[in-house]
N, C-alpha and C. Protein backbone atom coordinates (compact mmCIF):
# COMPACT_ATOMS: atom_id res chain seq x y z
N UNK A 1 70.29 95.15 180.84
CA UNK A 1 69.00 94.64 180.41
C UNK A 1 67.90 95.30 181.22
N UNK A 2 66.84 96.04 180.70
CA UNK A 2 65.76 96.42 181.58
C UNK A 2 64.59 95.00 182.09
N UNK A 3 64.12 95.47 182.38
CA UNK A 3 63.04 94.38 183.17
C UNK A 3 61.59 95.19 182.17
N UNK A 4 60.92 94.23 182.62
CA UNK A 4 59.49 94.41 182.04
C UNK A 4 58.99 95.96 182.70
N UNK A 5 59.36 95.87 183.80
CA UNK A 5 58.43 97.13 184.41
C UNK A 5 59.23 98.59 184.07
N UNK A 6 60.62 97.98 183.78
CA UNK A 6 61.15 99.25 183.16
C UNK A 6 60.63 100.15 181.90
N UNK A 7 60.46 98.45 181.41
CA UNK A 7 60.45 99.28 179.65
C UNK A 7 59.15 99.78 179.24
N UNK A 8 58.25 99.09 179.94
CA UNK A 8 56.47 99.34 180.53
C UNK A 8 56.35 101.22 180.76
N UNK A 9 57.66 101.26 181.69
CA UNK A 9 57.51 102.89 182.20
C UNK A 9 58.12 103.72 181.14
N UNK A 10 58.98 103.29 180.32
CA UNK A 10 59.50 104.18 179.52
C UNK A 10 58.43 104.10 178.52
N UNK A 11 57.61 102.98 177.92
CA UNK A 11 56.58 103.29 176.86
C UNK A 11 55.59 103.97 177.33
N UNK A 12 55.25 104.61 178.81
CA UNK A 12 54.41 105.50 179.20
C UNK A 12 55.13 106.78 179.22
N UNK A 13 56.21 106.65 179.39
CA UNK A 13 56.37 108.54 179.35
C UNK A 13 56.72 108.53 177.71
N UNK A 14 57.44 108.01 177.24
CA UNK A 14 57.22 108.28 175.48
C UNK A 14 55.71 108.71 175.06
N UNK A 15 54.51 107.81 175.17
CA UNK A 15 53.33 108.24 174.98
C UNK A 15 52.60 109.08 175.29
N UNK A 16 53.26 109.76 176.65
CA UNK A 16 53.08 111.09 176.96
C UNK A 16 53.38 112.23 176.71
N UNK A 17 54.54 111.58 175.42
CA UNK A 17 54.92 113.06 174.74
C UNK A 17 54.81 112.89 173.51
N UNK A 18 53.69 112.45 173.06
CA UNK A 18 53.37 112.50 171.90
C UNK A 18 51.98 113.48 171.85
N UNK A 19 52.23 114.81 170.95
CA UNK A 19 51.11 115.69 171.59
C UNK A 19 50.27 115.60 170.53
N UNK A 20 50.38 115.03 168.98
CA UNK A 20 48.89 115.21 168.28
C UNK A 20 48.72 113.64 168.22
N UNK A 21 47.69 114.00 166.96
CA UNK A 21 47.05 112.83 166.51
C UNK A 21 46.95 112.37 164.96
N UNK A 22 46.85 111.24 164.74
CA UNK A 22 46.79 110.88 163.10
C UNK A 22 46.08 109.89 162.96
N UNK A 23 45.45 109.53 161.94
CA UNK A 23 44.14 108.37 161.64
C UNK A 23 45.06 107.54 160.27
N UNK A 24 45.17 106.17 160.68
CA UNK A 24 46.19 105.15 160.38
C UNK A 24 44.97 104.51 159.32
N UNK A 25 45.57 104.65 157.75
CA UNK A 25 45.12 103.92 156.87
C UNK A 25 45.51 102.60 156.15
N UNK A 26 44.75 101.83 156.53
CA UNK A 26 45.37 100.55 155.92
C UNK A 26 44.83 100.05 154.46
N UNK A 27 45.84 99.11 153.57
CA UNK A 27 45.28 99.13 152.15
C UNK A 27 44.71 97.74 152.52
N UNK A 28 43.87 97.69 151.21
CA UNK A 28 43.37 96.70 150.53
C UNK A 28 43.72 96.19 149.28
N UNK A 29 43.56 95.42 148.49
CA UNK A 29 43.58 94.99 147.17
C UNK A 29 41.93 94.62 146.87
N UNK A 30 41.58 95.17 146.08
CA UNK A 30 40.47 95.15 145.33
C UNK A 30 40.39 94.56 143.97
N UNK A 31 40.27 93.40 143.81
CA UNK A 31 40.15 92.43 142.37
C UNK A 31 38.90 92.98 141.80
N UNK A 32 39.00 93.38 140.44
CA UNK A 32 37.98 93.59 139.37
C UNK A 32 37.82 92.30 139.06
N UNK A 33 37.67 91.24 139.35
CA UNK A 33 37.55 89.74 138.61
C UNK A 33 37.95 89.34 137.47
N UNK A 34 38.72 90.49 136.78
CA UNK A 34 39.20 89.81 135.38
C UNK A 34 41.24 90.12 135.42
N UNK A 35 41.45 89.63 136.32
CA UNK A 35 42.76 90.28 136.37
C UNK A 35 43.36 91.51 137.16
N UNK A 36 42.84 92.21 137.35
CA UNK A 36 43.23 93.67 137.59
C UNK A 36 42.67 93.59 139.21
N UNK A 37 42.39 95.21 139.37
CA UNK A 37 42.19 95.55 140.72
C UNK A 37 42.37 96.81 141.02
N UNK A 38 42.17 97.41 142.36
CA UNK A 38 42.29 98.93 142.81
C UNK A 38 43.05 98.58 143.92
N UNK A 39 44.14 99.64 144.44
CA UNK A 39 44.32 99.44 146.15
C UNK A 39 43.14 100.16 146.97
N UNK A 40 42.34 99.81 147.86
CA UNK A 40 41.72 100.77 148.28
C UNK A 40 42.10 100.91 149.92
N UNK A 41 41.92 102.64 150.41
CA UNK A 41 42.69 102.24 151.82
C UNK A 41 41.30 103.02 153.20
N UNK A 42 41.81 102.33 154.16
CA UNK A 42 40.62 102.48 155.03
C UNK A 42 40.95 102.97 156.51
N UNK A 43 40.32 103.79 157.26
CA UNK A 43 40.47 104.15 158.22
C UNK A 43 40.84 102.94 159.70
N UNK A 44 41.94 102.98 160.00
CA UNK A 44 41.67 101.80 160.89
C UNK A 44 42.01 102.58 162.38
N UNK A 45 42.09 103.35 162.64
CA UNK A 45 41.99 103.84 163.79
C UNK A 45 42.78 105.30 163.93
N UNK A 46 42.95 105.87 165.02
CA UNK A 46 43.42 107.10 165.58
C UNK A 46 44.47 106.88 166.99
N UNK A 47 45.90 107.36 166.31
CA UNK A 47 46.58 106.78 167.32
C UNK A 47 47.31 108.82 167.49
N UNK A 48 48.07 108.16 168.84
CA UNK A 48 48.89 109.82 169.35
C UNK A 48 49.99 109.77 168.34
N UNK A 49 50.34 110.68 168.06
CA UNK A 49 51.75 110.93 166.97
C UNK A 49 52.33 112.18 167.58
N UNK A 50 53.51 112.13 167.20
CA UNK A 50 54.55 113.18 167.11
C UNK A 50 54.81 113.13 165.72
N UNK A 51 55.46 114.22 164.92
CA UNK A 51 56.04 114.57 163.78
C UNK A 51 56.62 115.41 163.81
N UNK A 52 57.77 115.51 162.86
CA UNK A 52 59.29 116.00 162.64
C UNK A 52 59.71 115.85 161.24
N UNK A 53 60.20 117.13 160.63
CA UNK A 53 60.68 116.89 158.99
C UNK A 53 61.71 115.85 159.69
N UNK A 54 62.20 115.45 158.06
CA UNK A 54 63.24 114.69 158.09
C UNK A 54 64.30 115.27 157.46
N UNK A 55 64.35 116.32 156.96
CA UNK A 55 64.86 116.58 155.87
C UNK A 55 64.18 118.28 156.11
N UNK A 56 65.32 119.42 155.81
CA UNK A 56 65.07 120.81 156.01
C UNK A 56 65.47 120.76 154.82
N UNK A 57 66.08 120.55 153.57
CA UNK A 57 66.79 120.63 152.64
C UNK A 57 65.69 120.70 151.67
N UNK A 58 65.16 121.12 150.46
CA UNK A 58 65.14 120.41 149.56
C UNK A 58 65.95 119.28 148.75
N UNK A 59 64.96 118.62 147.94
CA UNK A 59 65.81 117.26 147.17
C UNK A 59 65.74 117.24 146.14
N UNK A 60 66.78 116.89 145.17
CA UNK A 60 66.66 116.90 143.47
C UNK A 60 66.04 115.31 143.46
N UNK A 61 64.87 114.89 142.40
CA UNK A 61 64.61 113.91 142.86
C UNK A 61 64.50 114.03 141.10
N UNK A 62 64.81 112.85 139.90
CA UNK A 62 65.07 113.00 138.59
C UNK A 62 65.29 114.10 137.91
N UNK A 63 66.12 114.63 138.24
CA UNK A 63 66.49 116.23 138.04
C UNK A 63 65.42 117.24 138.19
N UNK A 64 64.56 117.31 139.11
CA UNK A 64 63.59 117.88 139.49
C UNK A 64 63.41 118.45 140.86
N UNK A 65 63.29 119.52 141.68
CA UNK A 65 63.42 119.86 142.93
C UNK A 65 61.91 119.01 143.30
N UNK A 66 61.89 118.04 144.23
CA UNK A 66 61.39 117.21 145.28
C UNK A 66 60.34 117.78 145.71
N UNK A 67 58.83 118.63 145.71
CA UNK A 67 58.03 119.11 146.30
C UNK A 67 57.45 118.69 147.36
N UNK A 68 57.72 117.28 147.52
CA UNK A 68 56.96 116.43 148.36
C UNK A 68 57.63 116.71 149.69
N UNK A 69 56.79 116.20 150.81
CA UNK A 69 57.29 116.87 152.27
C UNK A 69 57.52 115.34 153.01
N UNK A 70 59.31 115.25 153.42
CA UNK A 70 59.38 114.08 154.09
C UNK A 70 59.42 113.96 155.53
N UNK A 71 58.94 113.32 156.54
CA UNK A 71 58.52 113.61 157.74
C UNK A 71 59.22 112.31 158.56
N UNK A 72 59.12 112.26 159.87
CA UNK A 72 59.26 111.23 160.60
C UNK A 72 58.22 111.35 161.86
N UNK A 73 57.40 110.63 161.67
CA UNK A 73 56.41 110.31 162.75
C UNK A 73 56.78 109.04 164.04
N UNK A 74 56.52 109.57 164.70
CA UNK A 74 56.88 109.02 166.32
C UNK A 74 55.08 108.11 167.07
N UNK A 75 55.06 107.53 166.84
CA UNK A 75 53.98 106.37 167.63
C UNK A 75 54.07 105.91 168.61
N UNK A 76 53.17 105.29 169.29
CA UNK A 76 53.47 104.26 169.99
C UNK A 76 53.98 103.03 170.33
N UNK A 77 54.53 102.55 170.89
CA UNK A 77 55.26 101.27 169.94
C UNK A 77 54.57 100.22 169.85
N UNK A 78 53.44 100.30 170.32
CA UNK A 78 52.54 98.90 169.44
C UNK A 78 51.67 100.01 168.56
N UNK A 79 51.24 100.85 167.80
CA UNK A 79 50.67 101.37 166.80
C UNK A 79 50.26 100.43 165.82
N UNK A 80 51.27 99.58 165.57
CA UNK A 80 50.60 98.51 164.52
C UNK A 80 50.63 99.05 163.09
N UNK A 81 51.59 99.96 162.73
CA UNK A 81 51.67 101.04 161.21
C UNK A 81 53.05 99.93 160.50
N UNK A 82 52.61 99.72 158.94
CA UNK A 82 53.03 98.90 158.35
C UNK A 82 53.62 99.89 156.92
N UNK A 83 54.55 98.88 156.22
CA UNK A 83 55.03 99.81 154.89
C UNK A 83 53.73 100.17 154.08
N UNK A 84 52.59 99.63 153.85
CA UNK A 84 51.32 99.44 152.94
C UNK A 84 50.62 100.60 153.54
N UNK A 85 51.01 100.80 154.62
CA UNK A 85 49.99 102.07 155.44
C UNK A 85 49.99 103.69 155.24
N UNK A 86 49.03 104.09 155.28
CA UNK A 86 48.96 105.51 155.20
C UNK A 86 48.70 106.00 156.45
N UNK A 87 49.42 107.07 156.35
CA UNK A 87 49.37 108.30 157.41
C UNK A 87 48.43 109.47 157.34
N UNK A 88 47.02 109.89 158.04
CA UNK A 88 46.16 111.33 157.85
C UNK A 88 46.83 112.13 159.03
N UNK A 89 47.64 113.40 158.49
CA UNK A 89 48.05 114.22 160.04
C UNK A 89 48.14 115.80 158.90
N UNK A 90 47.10 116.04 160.35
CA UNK A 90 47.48 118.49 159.86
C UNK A 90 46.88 118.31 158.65
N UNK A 91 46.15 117.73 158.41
CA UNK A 91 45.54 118.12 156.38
C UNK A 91 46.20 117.29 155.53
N UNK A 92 47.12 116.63 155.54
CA UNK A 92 47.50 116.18 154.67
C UNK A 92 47.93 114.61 154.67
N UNK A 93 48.08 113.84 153.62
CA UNK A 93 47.85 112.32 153.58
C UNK A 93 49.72 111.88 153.39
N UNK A 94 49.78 110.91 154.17
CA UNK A 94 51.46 110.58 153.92
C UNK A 94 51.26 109.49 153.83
N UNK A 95 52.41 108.89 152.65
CA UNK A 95 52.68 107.50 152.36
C UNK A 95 53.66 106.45 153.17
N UNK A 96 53.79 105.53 153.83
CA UNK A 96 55.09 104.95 154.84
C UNK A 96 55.86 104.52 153.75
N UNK A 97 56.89 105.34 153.83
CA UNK A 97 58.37 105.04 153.02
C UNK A 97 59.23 103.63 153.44
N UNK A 98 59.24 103.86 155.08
CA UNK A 98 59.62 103.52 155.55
C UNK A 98 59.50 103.68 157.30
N UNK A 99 60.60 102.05 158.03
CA UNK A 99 60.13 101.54 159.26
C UNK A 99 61.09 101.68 159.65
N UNK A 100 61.88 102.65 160.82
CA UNK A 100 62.85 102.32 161.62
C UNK A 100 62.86 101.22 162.33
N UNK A 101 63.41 100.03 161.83
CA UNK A 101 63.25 98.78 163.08
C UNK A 101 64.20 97.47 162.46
N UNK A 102 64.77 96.63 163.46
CA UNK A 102 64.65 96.69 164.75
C UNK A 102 65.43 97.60 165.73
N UNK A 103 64.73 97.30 166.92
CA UNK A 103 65.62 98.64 167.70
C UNK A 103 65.54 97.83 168.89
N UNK A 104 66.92 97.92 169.53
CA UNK A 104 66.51 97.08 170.72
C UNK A 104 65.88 97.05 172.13
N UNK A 105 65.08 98.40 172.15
CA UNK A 105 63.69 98.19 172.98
C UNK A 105 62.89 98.46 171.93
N UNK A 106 61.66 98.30 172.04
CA UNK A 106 60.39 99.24 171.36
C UNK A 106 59.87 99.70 172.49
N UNK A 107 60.38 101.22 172.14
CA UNK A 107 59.38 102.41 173.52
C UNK A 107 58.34 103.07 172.58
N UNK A 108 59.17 103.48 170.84
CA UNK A 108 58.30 104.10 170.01
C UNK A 108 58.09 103.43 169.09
N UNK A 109 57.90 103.64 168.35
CA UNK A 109 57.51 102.77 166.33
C UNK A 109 57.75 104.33 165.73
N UNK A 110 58.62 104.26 165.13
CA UNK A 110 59.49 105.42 164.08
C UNK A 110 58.99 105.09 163.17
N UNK A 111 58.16 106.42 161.84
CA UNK A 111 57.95 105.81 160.57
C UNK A 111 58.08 106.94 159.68
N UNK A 112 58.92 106.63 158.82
CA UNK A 112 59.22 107.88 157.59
C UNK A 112 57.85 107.82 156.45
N UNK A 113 57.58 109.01 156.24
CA UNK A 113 56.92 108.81 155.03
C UNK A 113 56.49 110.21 154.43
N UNK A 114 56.31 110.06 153.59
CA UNK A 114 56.22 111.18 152.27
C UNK A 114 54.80 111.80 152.05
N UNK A 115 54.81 113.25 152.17
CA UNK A 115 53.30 113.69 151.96
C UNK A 115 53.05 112.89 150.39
N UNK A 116 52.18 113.31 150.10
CA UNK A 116 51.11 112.75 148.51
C UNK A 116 49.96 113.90 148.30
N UNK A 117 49.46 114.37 149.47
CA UNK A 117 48.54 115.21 149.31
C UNK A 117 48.58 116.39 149.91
């Protein structure tokens, strides 16, 4: 079992090797008042990231080669990045596929997700 001050030190050197950055979009639901609605998504901050394909392969995805680029981004482990959330990193916009968790420390917050743009 680590102690508090252990796991304290390991979420500082993890965060120290996280060398870029990404701006964390969170959605909304936007009601048109008659039923309907938009998602709309919003800048909620700028956290350190690491990123890593997930995948060197291409993928047949409905009998179609997969263009889309799947990644695994490395955070902080309080980042606060949810399945609804978007990812801005290097030019391009990624969707959260998915949450590696639980894990039995949190040093990082692991999150898969799929370019879009």
């Amino acid at each position: 079992m680590l102690s508090d001050a252990q796991l304290a030190a390991m979420r500082d050197t993890a965060a120290r090797a996280l060398p870029g950055t990404a701006v964390i979009r969170t959605s909304t639901w936007v009601s048109d008042g008659g039923g309907a609605g938009t998602t709309t998504f919003t800048a909620a901050g700028t956290v350190a990231c690491r990123v890593a394909p997930i995948d060197a392969v291409e993928k047949i995805e409905g009998s179609r080669i997969d263009p889309d680029s799947e990644v695994l981004f490395t955070f902080e482990w309080d980042a606060g990045v949810d399945v609804n959330a978007q990812v801005v990193h290097g030019g391009g916009t990624f969707t959260v596929t998915g949450l590696r968790a639980p894990r039995s420390w949190p040093v990082t917050q692991l999150v898969e997700a799929k370019e879009i743009t």
